[in-house]
C-alpha atoms as a PDB file:
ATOM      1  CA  UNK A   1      10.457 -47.741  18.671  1.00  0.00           C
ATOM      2  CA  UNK A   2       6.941 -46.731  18.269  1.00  0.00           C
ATOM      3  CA  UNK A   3       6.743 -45.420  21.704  1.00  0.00           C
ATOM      4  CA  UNK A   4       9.627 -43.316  20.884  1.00  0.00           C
ATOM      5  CA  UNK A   5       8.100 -41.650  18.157  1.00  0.00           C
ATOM      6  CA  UNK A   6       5.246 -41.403  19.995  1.00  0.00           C
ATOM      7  CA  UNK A   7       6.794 -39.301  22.734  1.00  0.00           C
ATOM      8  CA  UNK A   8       8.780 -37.444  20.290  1.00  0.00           C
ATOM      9  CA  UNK A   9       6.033 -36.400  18.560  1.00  0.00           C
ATOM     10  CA  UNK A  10       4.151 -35.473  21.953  1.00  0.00           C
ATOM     11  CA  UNK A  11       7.022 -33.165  23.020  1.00  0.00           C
ATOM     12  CA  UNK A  12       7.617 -31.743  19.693  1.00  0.00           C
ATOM     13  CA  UNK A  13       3.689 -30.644  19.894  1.00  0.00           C
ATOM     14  CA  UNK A  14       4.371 -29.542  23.655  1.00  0.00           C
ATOM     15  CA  UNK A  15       6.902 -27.638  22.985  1.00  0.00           C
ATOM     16  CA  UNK A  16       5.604 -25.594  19.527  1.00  0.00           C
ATOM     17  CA  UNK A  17       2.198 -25.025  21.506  1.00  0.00           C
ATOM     18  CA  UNK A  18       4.254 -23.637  24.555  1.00  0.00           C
ATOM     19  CA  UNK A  19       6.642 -21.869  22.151  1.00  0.00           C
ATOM     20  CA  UNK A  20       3.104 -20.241  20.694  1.00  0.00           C
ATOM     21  CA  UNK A  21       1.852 -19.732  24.036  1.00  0.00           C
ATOM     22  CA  UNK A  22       4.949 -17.806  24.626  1.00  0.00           C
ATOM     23  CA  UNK A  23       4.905 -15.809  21.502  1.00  0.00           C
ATOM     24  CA  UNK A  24       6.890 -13.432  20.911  1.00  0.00           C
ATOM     25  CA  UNK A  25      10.382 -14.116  22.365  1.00  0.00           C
ATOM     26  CA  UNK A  26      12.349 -12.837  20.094  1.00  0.00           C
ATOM     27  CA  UNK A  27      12.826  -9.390  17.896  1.00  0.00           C
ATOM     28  CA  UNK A  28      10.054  -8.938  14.955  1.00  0.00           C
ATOM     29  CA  UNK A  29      11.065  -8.415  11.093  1.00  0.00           C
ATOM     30  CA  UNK A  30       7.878  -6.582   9.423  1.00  0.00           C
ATOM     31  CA  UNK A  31       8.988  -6.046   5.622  1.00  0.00           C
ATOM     32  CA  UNK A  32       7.833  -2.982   4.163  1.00  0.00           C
ATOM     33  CA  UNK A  33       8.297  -3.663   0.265  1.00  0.00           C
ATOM     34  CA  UNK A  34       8.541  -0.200  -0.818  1.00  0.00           C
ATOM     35  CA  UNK A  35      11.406   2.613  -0.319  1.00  0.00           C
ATOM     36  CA  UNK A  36      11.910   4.593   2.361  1.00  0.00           C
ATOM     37  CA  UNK A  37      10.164   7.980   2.638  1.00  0.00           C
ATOM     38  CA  UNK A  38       6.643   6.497   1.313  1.00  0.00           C
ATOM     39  CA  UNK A  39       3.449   6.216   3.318  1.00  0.00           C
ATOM     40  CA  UNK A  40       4.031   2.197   3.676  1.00  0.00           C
ATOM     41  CA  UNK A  41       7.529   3.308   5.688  1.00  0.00           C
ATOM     42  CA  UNK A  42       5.370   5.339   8.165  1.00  0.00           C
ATOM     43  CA  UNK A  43       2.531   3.394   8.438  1.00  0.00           C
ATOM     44  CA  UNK A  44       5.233   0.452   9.503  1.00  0.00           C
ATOM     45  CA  UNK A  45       7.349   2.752  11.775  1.00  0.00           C
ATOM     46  CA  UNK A  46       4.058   3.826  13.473  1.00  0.00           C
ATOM     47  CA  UNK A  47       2.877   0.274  13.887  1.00  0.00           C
ATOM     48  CA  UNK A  48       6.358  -1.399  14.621  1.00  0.00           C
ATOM     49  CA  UNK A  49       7.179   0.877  17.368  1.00  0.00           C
ATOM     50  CA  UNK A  50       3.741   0.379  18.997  1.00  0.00           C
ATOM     51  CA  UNK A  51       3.445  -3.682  18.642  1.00  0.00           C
ATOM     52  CA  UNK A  52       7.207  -3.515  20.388  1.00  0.00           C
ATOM     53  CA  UNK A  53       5.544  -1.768  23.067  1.00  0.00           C
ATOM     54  CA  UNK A  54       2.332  -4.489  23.128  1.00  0.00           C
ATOM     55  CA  UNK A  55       4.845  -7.927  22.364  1.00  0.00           C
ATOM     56  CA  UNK A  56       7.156  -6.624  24.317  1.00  0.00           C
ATOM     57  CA  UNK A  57       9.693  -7.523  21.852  1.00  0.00           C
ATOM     58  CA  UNK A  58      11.690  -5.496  19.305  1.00  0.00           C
ATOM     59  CA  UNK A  59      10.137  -4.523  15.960  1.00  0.00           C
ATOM     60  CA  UNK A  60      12.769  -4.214  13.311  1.00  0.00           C
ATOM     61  CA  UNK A  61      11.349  -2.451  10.331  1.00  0.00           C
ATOM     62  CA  UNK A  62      13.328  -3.756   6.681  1.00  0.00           C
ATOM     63  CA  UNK A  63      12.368  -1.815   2.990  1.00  0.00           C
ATOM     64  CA  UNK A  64      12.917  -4.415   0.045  1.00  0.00           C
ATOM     65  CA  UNK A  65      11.537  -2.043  -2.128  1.00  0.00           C
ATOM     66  CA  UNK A  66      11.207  -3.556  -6.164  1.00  0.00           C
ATOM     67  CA  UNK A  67       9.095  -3.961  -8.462  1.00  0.00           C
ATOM     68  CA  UNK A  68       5.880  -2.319  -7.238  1.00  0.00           C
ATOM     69  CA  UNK A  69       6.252  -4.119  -4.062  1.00  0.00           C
ATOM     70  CA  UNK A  70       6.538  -7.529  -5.217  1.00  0.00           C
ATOM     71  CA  UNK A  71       9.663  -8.458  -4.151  1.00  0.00           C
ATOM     72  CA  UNK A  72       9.376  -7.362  -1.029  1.00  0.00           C
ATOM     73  CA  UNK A  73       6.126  -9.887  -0.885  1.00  0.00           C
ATOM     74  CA  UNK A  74       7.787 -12.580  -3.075  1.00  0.00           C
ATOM     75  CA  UNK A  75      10.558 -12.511   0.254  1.00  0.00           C
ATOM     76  CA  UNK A  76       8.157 -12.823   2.804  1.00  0.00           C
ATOM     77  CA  UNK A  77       5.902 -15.398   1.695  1.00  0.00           C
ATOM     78  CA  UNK A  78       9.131 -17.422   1.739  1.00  0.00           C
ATOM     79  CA  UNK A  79       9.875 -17.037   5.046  1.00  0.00           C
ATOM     80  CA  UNK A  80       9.602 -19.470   7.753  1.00  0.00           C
ATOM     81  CA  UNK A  81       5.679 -19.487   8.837  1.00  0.00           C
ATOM     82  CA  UNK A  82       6.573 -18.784  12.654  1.00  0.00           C
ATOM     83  CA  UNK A  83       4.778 -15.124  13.436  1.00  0.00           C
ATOM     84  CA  UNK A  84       8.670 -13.462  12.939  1.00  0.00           C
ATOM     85  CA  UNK A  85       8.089 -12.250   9.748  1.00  0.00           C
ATOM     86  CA  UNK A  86       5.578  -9.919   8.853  1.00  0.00           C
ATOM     87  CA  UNK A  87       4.889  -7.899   5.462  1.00  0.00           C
ATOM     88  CA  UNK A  88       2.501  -4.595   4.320  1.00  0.00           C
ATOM     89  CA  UNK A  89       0.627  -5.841   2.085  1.00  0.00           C
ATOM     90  CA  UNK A  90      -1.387  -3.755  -0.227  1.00  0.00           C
ATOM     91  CA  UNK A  91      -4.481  -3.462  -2.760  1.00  0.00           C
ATOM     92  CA  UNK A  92      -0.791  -3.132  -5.137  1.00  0.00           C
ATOM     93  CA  UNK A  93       1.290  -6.171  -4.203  1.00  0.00           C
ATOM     94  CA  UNK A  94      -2.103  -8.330  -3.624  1.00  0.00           C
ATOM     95  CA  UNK A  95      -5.055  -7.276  -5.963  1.00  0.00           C
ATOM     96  CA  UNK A  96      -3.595  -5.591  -8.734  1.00  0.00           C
ATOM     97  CA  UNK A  97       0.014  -7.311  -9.610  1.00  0.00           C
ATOM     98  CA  UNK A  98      -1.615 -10.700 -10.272  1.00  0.00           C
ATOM     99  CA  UNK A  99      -2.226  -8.966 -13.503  1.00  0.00           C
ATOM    100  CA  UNK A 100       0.083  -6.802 -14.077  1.00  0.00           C
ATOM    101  CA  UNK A 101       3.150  -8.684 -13.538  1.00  0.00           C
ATOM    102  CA  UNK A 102       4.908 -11.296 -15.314  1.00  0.00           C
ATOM    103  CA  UNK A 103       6.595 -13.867 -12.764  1.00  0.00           C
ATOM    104  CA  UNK A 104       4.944 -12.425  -9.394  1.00  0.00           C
ATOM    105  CA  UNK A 105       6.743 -14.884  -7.119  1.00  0.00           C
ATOM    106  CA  UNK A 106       3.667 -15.491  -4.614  1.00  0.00           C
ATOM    107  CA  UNK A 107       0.119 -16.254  -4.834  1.00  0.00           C
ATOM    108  CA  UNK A 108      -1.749 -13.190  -3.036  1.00  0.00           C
ATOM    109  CA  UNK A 109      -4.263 -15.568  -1.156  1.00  0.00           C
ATOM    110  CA  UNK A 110      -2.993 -18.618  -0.537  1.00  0.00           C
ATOM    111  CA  UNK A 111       0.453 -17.853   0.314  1.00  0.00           C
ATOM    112  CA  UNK A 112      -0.457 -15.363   3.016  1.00  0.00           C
ATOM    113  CA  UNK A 113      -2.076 -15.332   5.971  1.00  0.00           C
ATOM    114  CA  UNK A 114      -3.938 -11.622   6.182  1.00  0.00           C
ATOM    115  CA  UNK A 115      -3.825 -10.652   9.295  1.00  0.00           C
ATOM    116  CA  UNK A 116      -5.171  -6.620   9.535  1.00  0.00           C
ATOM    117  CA  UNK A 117      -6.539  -4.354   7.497  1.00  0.00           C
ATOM    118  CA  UNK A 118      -4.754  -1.331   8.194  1.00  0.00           C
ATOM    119  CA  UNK A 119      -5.909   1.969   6.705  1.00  0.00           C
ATOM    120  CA  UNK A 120      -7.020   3.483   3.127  1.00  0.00           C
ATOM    121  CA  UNK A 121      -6.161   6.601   1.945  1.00  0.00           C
ATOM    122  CA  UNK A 122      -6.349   8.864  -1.217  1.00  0.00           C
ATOM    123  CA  UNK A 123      -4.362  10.136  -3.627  1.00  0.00           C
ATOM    124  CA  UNK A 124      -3.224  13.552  -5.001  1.00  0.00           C
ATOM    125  CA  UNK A 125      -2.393  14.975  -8.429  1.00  0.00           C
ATOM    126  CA  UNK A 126       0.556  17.129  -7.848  1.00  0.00           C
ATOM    127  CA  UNK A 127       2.350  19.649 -10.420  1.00  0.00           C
ATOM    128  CA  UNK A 128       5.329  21.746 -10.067  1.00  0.00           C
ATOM    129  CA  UNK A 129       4.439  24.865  -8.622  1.00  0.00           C
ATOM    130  CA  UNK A 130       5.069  26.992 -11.625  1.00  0.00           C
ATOM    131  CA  UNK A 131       2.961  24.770 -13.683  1.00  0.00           C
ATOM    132  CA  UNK A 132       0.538  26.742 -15.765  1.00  0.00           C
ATOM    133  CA  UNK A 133      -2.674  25.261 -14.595  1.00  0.00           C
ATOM    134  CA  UNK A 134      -4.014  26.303 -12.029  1.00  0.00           C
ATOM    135  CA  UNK A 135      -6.676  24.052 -11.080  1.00  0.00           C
ATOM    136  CA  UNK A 136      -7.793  20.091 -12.572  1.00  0.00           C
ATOM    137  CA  UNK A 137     -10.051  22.099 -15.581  1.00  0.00           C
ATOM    138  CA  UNK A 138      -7.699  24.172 -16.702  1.00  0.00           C
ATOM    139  CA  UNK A 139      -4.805  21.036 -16.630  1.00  0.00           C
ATOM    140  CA  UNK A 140      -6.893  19.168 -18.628  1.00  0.00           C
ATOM    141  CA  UNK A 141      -7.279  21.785 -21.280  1.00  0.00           C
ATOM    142  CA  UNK A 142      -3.724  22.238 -21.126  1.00  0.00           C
ATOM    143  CA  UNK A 143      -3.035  18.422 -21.557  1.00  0.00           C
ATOM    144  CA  UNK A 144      -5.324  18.395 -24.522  1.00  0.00           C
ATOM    145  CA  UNK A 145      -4.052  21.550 -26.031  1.00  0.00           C
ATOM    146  CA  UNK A 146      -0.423  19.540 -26.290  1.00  0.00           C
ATOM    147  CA  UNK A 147      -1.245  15.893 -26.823  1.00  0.00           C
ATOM    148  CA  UNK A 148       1.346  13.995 -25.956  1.00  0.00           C
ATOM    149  CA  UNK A 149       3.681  16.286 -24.770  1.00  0.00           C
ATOM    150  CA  UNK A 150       3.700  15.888 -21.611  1.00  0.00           C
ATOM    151  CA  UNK A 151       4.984  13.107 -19.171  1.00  0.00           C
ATOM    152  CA  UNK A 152       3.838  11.787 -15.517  1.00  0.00           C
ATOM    153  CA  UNK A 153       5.674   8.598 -13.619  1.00  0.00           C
ATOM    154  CA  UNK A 154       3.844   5.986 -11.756  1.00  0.00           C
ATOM    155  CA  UNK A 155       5.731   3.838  -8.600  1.00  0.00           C
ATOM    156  CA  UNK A 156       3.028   1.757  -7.497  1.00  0.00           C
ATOM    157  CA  UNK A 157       0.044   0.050  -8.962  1.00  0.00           C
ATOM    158  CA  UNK A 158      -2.101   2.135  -7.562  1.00  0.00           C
ATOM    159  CA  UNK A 159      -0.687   5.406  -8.738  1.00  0.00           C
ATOM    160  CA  UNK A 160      -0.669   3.572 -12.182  1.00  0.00           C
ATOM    161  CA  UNK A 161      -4.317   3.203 -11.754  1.00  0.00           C
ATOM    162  CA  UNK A 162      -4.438   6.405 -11.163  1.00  0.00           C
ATOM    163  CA  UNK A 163      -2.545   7.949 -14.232  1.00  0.00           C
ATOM    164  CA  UNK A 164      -4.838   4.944 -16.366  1.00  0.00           C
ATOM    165  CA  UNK A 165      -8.325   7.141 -14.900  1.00  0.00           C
ATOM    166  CA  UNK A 166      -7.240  10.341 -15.601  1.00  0.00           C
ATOM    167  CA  UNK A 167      -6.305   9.382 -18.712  1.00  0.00           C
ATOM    168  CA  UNK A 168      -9.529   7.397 -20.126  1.00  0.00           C
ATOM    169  CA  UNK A 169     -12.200   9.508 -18.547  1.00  0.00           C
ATOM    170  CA  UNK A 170     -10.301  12.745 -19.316  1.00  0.00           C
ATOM    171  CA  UNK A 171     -10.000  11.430 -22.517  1.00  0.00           C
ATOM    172  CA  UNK A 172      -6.550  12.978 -23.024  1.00  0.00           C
ATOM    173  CA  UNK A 173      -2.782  11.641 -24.262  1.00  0.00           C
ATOM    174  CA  UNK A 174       0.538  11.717 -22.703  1.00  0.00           C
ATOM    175  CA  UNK A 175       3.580   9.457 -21.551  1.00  0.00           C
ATOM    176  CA  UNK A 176       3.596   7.588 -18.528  1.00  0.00           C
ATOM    177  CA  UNK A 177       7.071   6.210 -17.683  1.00  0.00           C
ATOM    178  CA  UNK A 178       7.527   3.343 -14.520  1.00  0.00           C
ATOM    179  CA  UNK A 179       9.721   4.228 -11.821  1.00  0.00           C
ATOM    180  CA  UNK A 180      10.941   2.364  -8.759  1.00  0.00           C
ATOM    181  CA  UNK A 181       9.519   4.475  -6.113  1.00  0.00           C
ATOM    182  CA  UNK A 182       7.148   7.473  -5.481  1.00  0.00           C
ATOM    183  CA  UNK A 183       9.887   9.608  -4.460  1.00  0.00           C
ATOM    184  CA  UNK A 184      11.988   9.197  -7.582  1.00  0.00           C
ATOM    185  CA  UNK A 185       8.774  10.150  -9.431  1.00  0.00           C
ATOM    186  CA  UNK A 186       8.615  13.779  -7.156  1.00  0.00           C
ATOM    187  CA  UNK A 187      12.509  14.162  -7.665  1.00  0.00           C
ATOM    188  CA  UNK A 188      11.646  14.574 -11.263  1.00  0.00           C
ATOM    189  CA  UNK A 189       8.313  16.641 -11.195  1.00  0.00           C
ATOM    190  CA  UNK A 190      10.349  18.761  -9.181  1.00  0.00           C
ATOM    191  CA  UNK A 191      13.530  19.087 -12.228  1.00  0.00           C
ATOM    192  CA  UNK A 192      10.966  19.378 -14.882  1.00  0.00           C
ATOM    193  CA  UNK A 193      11.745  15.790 -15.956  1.00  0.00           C
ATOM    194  CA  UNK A 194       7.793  14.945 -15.623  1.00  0.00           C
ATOM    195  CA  UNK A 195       4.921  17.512 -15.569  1.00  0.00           C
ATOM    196  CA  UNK A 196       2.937  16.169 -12.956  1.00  0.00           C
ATOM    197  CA  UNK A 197       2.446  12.732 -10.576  1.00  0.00           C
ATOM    198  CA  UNK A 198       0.599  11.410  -8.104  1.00  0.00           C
ATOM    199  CA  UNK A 199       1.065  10.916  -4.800  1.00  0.00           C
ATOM    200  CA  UNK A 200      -0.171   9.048  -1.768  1.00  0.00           C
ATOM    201  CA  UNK A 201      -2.304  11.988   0.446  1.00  0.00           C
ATOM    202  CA  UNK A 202       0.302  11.708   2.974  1.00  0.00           C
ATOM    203  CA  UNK A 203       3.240  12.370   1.067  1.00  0.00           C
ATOM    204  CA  UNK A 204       1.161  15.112  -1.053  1.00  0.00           C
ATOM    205  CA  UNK A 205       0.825  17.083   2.006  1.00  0.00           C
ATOM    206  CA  UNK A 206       4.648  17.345   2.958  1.00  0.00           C
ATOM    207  CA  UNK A 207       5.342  18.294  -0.607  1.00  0.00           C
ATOM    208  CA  UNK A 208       2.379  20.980  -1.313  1.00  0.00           C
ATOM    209  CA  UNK A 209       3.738  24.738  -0.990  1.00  0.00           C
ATOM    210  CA  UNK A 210       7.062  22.951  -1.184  1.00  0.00           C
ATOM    211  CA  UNK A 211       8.241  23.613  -4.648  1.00  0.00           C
ATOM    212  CA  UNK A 212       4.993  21.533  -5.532  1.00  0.00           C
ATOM    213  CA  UNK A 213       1.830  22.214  -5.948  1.00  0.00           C
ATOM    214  CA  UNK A 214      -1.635  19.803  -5.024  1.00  0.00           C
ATOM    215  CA  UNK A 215      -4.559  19.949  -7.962  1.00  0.00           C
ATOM    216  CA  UNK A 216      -6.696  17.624  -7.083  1.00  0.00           C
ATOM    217  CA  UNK A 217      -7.192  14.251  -4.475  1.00  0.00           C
ATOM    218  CA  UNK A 218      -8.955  10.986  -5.683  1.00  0.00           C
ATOM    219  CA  UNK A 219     -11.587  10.274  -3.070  1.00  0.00           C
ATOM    220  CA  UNK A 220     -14.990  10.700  -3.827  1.00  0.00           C
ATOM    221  CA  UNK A 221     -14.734  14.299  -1.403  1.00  0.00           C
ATOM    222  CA  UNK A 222     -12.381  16.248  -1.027  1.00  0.00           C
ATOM    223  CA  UNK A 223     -10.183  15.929   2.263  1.00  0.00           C
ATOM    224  CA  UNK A 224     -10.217  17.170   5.822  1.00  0.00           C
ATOM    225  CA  UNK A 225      -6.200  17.325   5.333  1.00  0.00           C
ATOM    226  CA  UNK A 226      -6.441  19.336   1.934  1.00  0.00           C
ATOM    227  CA  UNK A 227      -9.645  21.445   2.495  1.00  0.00           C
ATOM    228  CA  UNK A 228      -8.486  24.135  -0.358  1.00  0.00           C
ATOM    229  CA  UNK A 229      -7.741  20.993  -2.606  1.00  0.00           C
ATOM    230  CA  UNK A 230     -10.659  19.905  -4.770  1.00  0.00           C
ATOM    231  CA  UNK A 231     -11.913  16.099  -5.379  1.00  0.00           C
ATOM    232  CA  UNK A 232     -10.427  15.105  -9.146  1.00  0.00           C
ATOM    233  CA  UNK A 233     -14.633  14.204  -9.484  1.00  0.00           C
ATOM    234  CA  UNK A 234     -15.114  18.073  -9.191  1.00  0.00           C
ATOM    235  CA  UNK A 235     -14.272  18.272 -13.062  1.00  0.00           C
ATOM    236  CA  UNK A 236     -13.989  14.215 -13.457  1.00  0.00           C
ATOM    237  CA  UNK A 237     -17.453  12.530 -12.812  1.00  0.00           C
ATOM    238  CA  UNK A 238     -16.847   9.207 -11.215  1.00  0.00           C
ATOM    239  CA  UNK A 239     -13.384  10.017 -10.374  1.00  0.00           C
ATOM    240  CA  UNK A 240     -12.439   7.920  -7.442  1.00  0.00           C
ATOM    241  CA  UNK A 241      -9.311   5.732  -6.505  1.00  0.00           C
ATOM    242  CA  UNK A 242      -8.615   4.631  -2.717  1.00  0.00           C
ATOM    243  CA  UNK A 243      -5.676   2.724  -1.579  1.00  0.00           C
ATOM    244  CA  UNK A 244      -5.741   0.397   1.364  1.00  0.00           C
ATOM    245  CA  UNK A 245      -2.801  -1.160   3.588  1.00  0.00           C
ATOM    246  CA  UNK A 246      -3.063  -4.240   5.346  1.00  0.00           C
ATOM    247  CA  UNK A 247      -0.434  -6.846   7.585  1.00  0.00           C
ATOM    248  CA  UNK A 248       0.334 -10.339   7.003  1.00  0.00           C
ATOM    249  CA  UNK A 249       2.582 -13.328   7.447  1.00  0.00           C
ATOM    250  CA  UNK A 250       3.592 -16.110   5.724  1.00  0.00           C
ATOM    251  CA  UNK A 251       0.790 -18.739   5.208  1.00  0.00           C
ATOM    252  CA  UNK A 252       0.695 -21.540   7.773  1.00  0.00           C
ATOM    253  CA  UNK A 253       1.747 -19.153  10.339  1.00  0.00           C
ATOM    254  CA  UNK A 254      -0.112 -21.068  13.802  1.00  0.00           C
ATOM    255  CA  UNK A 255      -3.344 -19.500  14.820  1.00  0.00           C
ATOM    256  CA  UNK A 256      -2.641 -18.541  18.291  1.00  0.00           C
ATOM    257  CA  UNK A 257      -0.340 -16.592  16.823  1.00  0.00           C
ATOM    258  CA  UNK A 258      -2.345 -14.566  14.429  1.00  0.00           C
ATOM    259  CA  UNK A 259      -4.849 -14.186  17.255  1.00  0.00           C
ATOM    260  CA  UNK A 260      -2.270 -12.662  19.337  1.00  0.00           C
ATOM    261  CA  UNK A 261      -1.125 -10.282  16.235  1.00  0.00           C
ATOM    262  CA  UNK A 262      -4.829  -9.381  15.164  1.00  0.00           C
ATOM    263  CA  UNK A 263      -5.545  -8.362  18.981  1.00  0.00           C
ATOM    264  CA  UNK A 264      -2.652  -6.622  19.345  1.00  0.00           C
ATOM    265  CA  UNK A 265      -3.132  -4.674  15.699  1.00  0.00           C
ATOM    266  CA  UNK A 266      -7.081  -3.964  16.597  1.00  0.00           C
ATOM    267  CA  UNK A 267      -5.828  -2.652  20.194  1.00  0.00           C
ATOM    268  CA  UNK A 268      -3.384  -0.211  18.372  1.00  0.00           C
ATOM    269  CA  UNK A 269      -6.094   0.707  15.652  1.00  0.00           C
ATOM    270  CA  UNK A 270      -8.559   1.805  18.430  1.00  0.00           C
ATOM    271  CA  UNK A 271      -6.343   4.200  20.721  1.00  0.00           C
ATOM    272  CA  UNK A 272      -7.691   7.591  19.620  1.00  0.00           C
ATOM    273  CA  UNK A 273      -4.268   8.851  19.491  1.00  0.00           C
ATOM    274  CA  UNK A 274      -3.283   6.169  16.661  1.00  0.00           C
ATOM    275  CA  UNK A 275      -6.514   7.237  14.703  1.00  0.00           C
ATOM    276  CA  UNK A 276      -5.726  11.234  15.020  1.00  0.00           C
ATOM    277  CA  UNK A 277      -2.191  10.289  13.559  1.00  0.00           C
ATOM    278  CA  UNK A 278      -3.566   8.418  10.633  1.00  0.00           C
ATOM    279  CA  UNK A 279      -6.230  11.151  10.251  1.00  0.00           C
ATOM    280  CA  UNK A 280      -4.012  13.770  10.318  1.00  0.00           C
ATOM    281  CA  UNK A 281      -1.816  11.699   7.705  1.00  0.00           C
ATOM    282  CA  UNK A 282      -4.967  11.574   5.481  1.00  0.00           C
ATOM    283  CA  UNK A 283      -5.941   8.138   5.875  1.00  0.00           C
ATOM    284  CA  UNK A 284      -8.617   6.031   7.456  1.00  0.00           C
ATOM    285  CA  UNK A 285      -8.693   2.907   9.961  1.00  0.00           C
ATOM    286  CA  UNK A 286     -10.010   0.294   8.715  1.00  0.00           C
ATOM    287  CA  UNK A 287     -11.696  -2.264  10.397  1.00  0.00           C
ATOM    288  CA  UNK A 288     -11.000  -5.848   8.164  1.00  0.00           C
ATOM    289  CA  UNK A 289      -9.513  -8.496   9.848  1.00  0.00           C
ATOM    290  CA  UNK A 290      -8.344 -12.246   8.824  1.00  0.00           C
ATOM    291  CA  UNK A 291     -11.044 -13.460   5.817  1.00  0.00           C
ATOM    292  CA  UNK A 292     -12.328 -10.268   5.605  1.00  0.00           C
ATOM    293  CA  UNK A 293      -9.261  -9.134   3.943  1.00  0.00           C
ATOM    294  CA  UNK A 294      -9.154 -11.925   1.677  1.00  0.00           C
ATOM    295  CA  UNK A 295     -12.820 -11.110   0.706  1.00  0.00           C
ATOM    296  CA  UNK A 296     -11.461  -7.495  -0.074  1.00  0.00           C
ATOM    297  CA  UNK A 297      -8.645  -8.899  -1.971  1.00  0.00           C
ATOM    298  CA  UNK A 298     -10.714 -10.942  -3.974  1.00  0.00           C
ATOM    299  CA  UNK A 299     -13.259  -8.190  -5.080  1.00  0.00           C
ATOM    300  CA  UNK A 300     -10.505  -6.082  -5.632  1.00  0.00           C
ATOM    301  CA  UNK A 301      -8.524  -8.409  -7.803  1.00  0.00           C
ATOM    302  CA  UNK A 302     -11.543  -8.594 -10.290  1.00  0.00           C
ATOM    303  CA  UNK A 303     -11.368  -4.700 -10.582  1.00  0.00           C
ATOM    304  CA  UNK A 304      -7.819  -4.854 -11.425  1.00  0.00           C
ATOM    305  CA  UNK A 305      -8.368  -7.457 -14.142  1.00  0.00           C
ATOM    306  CA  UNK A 306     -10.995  -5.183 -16.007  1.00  0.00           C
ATOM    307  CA  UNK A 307      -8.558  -2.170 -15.939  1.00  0.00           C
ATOM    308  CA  UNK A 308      -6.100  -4.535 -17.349  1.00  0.00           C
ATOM    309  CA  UNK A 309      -7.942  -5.908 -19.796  1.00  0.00           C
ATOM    310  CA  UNK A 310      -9.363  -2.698 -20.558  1.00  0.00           C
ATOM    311  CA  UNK A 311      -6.084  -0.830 -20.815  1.00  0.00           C
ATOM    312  CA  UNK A 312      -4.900  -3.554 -23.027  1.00  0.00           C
ATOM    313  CA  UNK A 313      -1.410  -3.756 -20.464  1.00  0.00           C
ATOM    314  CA  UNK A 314       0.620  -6.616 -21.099  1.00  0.00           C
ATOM    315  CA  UNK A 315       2.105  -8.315 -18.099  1.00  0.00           C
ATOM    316  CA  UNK A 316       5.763  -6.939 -17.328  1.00  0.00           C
END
């Protein structure tokens, strides 16, 4: 009997390191745990289509959009660890919702295995484009000349933090409202619903001249995308918020297998044509891989507490 549990055990070890030797042989899931429409969908489209192409197997790209990304995340890390289901994680779902959210559903670190960083990018203030301000100095005067008046909507933790700076160091009051995506947030900028939002750089750029109008982006300079568009630290001093995206599987997902992902992701990452894309979406590659990430997430995570703590938010 102990011989046959012996072998069994031998082929069952044969056979997963063959079956991760052989990796992938069957179509890809890579969750994307925002809507449609967002810079999260494109970044996945852009990196599905081109890891089909690599694997040689079908990438099938799913939003399970919620909750600031966390459900999307929450799914995932439930998944069987096997290399067939991927997420985009975020500095959102994986540095900023530990505090922010209630019942999170995952543990950011140990319930992951972070494969890629992916790229960072700015954000932009946007108005409607027959907002009276015409530039971040004169919108802050306006804010301040009608305290609490006036209304913005956040759909990610990261355009939350966003709203939270411009608030403290401009020193000025008004409503911020959650949403459950970005876009929702634009489709009521646009009706007058909310006076102004922000938006990833990406989606800022389809939207400016469009019946909206950019102010301002949050990196530390302004961007190569928006040249005419100042940096919010032009009239904000220390102004600066960056968002990053990243790839991961479930934790315990087998080595060879994350080799074979984080090869084929830094192969994708260094074709110049993949990099003028991202540039000309206004983002960055970035170059993080495996504990690196994790080292990110961790230094992040301790930012995120302070604004928490700081902005006195309660857990939702």
């Amino acid at each position: 009997m102990k011989k046959l549990l012996s072998l069994m055990a031998f082929m069952f070890c044969v056979f997963s390191a063959g079956a991760q030797d052989n990796y992938p042989t069957k179509p890809i899931k890579l969750i994307v745990p925002f809507a449609p429409g967002q810079v999260t969908d494109w970044l996945a489209r852009l990196l599905g289509e081109q890891l089909q192409t690599d694997l040689g197997q079908p990438v099938i790209v799913e939003n399970r959009a919620g909750a600031n990304g966390v459900l999307g995340n929450a799914y995932a890390a439930k998944q069987p660890a096997d290399g067939y289901t991927l997420v985009i994680s975020s500095n959102g779902t994986h540095a900023a919702a530990p505090h922010m959210t209630k019942v999170l559903g995952y543990e950011p670190i140990n319930d992951f295995a972070h494969i890629n960083a992916l790229m960072s990018l700015p954000w932009t203030l946007m108005v409607r484009s027959d907002f009276p301000a015409q530039n971040l100095t004169e919108f802050i005067a306006y804010l301040k000349a009608n305290p609490g008046k006036l209304s913005t909507g956040y759909g990610s933790q990261s355009s939350r933090l966003c709203v939270h700076l411009l608030r403290t160091m401009a020193k000025i009051d008004f409503l911020d409202v959650p949403y459950k995506s970005l876009g929702q947030t634009t489709t009521d900028v646009r009706g007058g619903i909310l006076q102004f939002n922000f938006l990833d750089i990406g989606s800022a750029m389809a939207q400016n001249g469009n019946g909206m109008r950019a102010l301002a982006v949050t990196s530390a300079e302004r961007s190569a995308q928006l040249p005419n568009v100042p940096a919010m630290a032009e009239a904000l001093a220390g102004y600066q918020m960056t968002s990053w995206l990243g790839l991961a599987a479930p934790a315990g997902t087998p080595a060879p297998i994350l080799r074979k992902l984080q090869q084929s992701v830094a192969k994708i990452l260094a074709n110049p044509e993949n990099q003028k894309r991202i540039a000309a979406y206004g983002g960055k590659v970035m170059p993080q891989n495996g504990e690196q990430v994790v080292a990110m997430i961790k230094a992040e995570s301790q930012v995120w507490a302070n604004f928490a703590r700081d902005a006195g938010i309660q857990k939702e």
